[in-house]
C-alpha atoms as a PDB file:
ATOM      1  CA  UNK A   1     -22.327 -25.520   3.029  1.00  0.00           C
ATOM      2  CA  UNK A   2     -21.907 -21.931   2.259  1.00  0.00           C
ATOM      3  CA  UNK A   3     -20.558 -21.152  -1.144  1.00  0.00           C
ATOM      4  CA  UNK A   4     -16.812 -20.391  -1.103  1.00  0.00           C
ATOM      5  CA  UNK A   5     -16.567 -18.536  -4.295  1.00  0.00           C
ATOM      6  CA  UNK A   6     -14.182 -15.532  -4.705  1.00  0.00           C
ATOM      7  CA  UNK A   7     -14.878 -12.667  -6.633  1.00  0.00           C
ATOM      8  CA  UNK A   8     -12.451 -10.511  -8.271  1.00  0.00           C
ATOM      9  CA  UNK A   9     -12.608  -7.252  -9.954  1.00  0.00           C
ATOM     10  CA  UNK A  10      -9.919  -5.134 -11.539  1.00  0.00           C
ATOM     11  CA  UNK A  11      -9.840  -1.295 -10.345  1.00  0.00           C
ATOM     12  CA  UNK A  12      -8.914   1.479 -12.717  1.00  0.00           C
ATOM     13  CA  UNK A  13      -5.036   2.701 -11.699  1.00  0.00           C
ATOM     14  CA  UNK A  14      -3.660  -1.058 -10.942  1.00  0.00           C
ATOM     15  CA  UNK A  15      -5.965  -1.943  -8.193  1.00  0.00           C
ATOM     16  CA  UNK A  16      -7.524  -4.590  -7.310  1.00  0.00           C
ATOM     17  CA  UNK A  17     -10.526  -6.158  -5.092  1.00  0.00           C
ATOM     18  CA  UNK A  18     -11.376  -9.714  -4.245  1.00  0.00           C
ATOM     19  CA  UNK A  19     -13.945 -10.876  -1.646  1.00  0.00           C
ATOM     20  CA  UNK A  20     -15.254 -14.317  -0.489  1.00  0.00           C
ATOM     21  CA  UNK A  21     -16.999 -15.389   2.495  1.00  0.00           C
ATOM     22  CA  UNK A  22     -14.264 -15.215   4.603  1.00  0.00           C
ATOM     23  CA  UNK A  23     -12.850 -11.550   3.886  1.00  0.00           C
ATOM     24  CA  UNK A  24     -11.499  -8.779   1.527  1.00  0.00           C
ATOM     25  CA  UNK A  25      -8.385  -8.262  -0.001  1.00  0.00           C
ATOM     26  CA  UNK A  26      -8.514  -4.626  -1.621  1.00  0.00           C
ATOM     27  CA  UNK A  27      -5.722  -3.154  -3.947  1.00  0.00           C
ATOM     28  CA  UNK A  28      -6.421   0.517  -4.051  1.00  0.00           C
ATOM     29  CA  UNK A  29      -5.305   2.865  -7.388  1.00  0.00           C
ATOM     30  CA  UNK A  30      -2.119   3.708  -7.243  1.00  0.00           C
ATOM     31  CA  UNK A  31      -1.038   7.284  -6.355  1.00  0.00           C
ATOM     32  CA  UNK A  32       0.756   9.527  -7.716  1.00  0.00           C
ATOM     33  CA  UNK A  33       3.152  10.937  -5.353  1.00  0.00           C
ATOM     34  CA  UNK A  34       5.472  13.696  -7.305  1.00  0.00           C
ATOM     35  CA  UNK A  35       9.289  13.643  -8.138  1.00  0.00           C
ATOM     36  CA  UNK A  36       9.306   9.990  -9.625  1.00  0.00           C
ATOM     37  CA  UNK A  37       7.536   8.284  -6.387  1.00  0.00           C
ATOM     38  CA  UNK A  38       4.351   6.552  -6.843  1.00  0.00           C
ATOM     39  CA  UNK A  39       1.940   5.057  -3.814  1.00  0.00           C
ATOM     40  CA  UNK A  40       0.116   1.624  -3.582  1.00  0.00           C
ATOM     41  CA  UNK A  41      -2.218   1.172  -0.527  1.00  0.00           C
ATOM     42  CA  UNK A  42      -3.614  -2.111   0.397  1.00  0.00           C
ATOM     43  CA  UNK A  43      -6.729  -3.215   2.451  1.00  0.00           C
ATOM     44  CA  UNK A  44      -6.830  -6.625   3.689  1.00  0.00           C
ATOM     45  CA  UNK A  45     -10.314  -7.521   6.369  1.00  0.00           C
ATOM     46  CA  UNK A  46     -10.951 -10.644   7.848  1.00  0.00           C
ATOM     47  CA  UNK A  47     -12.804 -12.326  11.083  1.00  0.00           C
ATOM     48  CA  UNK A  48      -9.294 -11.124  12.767  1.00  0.00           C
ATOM     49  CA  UNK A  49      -9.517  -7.667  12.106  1.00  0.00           C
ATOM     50  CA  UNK A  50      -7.659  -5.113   9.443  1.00  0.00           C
ATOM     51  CA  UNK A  51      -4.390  -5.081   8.145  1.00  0.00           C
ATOM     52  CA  UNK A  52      -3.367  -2.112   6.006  1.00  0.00           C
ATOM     53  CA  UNK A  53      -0.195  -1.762   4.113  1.00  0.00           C
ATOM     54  CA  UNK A  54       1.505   1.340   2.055  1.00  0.00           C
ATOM     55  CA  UNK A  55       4.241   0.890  -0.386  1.00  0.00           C
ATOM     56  CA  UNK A  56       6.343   4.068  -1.720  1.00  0.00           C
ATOM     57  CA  UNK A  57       7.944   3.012  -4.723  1.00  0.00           C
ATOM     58  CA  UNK A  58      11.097   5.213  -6.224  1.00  0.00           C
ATOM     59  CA  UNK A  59      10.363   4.359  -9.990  1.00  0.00           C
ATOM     60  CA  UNK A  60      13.770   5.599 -11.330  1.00  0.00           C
ATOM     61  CA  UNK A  61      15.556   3.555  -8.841  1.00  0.00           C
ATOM     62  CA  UNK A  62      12.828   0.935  -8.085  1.00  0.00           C
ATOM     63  CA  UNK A  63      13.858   0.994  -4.040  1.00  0.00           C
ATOM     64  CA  UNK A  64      10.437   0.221  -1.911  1.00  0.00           C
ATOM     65  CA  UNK A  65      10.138   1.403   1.252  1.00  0.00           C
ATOM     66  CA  UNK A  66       6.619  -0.075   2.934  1.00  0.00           C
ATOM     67  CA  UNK A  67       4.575   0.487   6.042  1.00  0.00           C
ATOM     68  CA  UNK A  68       2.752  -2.151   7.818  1.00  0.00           C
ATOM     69  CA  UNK A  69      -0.014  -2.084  10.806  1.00  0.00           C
ATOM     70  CA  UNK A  70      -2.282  -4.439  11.732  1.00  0.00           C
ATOM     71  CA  UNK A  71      -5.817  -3.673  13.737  1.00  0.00           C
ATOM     72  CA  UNK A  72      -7.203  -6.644  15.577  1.00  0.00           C
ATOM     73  CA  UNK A  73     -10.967  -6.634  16.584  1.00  0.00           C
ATOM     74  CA  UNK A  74      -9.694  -8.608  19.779  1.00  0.00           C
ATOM     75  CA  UNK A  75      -7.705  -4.940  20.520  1.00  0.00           C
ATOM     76  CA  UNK A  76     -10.772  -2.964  20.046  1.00  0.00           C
ATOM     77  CA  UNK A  77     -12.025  -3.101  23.193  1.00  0.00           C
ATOM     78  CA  UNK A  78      -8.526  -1.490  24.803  1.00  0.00           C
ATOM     79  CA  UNK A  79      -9.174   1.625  22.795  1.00  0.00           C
ATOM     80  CA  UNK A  80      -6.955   0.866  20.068  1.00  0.00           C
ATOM     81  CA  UNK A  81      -8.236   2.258  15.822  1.00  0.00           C
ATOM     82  CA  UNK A  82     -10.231  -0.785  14.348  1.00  0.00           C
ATOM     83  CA  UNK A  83      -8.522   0.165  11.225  1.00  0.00           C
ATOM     84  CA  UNK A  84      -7.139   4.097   8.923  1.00  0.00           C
ATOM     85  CA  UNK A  85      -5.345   4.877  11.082  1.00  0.00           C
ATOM     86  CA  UNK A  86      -1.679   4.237   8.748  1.00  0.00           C
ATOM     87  CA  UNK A  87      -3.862   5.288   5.741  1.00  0.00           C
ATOM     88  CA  UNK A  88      -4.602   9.013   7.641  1.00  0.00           C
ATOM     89  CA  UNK A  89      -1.384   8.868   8.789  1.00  0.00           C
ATOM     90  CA  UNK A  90       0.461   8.900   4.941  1.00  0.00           C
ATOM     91  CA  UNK A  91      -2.621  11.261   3.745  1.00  0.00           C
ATOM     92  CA  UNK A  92      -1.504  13.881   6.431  1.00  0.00           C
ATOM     93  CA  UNK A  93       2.373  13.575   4.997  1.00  0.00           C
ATOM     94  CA  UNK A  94       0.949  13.727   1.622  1.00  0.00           C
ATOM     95  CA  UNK A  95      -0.911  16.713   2.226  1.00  0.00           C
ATOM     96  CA  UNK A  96       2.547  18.092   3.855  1.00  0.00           C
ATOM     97  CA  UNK A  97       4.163  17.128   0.401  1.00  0.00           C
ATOM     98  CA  UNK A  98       6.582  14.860   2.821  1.00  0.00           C
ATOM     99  CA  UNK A  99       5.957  11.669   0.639  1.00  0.00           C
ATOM    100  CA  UNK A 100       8.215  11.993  -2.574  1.00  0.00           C
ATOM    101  CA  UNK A 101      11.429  11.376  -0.667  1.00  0.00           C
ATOM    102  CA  UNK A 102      12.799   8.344   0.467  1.00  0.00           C
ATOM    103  CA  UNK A 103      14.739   9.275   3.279  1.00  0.00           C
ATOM    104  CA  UNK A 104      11.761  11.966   4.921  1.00  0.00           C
ATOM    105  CA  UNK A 105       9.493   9.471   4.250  1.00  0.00           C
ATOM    106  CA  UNK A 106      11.570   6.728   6.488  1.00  0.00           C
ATOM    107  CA  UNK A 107      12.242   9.725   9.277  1.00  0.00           C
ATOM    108  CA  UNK A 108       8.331  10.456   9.652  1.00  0.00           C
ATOM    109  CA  UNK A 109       7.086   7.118   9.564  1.00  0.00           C
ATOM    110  CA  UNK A 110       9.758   5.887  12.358  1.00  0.00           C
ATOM    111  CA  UNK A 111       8.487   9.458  14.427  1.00  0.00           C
ATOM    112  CA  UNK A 112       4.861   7.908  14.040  1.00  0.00           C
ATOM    113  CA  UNK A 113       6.082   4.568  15.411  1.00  0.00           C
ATOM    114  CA  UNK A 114       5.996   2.849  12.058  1.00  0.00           C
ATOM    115  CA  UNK A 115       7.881  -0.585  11.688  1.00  0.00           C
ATOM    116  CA  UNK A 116       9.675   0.625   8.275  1.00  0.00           C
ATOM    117  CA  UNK A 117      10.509  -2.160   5.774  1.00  0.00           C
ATOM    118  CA  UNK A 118      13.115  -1.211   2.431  1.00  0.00           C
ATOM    119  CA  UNK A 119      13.488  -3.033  -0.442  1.00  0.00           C
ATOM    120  CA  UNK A 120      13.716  -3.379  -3.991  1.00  0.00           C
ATOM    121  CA  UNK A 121      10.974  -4.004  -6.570  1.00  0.00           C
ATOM    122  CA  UNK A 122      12.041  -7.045  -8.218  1.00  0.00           C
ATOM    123  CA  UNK A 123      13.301  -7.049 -12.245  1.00  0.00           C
ATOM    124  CA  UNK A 124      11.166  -5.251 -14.477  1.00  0.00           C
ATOM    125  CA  UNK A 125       7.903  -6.677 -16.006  1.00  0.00           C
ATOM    126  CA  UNK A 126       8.109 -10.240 -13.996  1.00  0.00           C
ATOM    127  CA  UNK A 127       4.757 -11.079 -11.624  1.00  0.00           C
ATOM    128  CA  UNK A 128       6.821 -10.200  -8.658  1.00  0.00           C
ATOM    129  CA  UNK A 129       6.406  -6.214  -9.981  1.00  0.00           C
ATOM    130  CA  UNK A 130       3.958  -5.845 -12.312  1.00  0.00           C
ATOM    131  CA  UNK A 131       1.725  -3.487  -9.898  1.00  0.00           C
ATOM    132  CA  UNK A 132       4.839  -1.546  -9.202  1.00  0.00           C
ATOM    133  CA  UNK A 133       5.134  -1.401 -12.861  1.00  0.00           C
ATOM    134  CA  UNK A 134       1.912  -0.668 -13.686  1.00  0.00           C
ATOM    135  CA  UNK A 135       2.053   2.221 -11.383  1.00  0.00           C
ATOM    136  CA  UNK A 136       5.590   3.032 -12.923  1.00  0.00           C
ATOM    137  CA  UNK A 137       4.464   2.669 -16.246  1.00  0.00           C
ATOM    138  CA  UNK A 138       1.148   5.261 -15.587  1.00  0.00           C
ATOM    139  CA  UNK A 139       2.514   7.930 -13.888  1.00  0.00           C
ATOM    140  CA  UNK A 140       6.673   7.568 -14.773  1.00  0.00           C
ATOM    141  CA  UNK A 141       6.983   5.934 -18.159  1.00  0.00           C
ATOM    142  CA  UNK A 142      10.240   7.479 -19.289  1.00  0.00           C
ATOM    143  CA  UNK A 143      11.540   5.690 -16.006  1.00  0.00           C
ATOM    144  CA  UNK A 144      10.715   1.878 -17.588  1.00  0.00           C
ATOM    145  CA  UNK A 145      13.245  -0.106 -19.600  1.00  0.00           C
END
């Protein structure tokens, strides 16, 4: 039997990486956005395909607003990305400084077809937010209880 064993390494910036035989869940640095806002991409690859996931967190007011998409290898052959394509898609508002506000952010992402998903990061310093804390905390630390 093949060995099952997960490795996990700690990225500088919050992130995170852990692989095994059956795929690879990566957390990438978190971003620095401007005006408060800070950026957490995720990278998840399995047999199935890519899912990606970007997470704009206000740090003064801890609202979330996140982007899913999902790239399936069984999709690849109807001309559809095999994954980026939501990753390019935030870099391209970033480099239009059209990330650091909530409700522009919400208005693009819809205009690119985006399922858009709002929340709130839970209470401060409990498991539920310590990346979005740790990204608070970097790049925002007068906005931290």
């Amino acid at each position: 039997m093949a060995d099952q064993k997960q490795v996990v390494r700690n990225l500088k910036k919050c992130g995170s990486e852990a692989t095994n035989a059956f795929g690879k869940h990566r957390e990438n640095p978190a971003i620095d956005e401007g005006n408060g806002y800070v950026g957490f991409e995720t990278d998840e690859s399995d047999a199935s395909g890519t899912k990606e996931k970007y997470t704009l967190v206000n740090c003064s007011t801890r609202k979330v607003v996140q982007l899913n998409a999902e790239y399936l290898l069984k999709d690849s052959s109807k001309g559809l990305p095999g994954h980026g394509d939501l990753f390019a898609f935030v870099d391209g508002l970033r480099s239009k400084k059209k990330l650091a506000n909530e409700d522009l952010f919400i208005k693009n992402a819809q205009r690119g077809g985006y399922e858009v998903v709002k929340g709130q990061l839970a209470k401060a310093y409990t498991p539920k937010a310590s990346r979005g804390d740790c990204g608070c905390s970097l790049y925002y630390p007068e906005t931290m209880p």
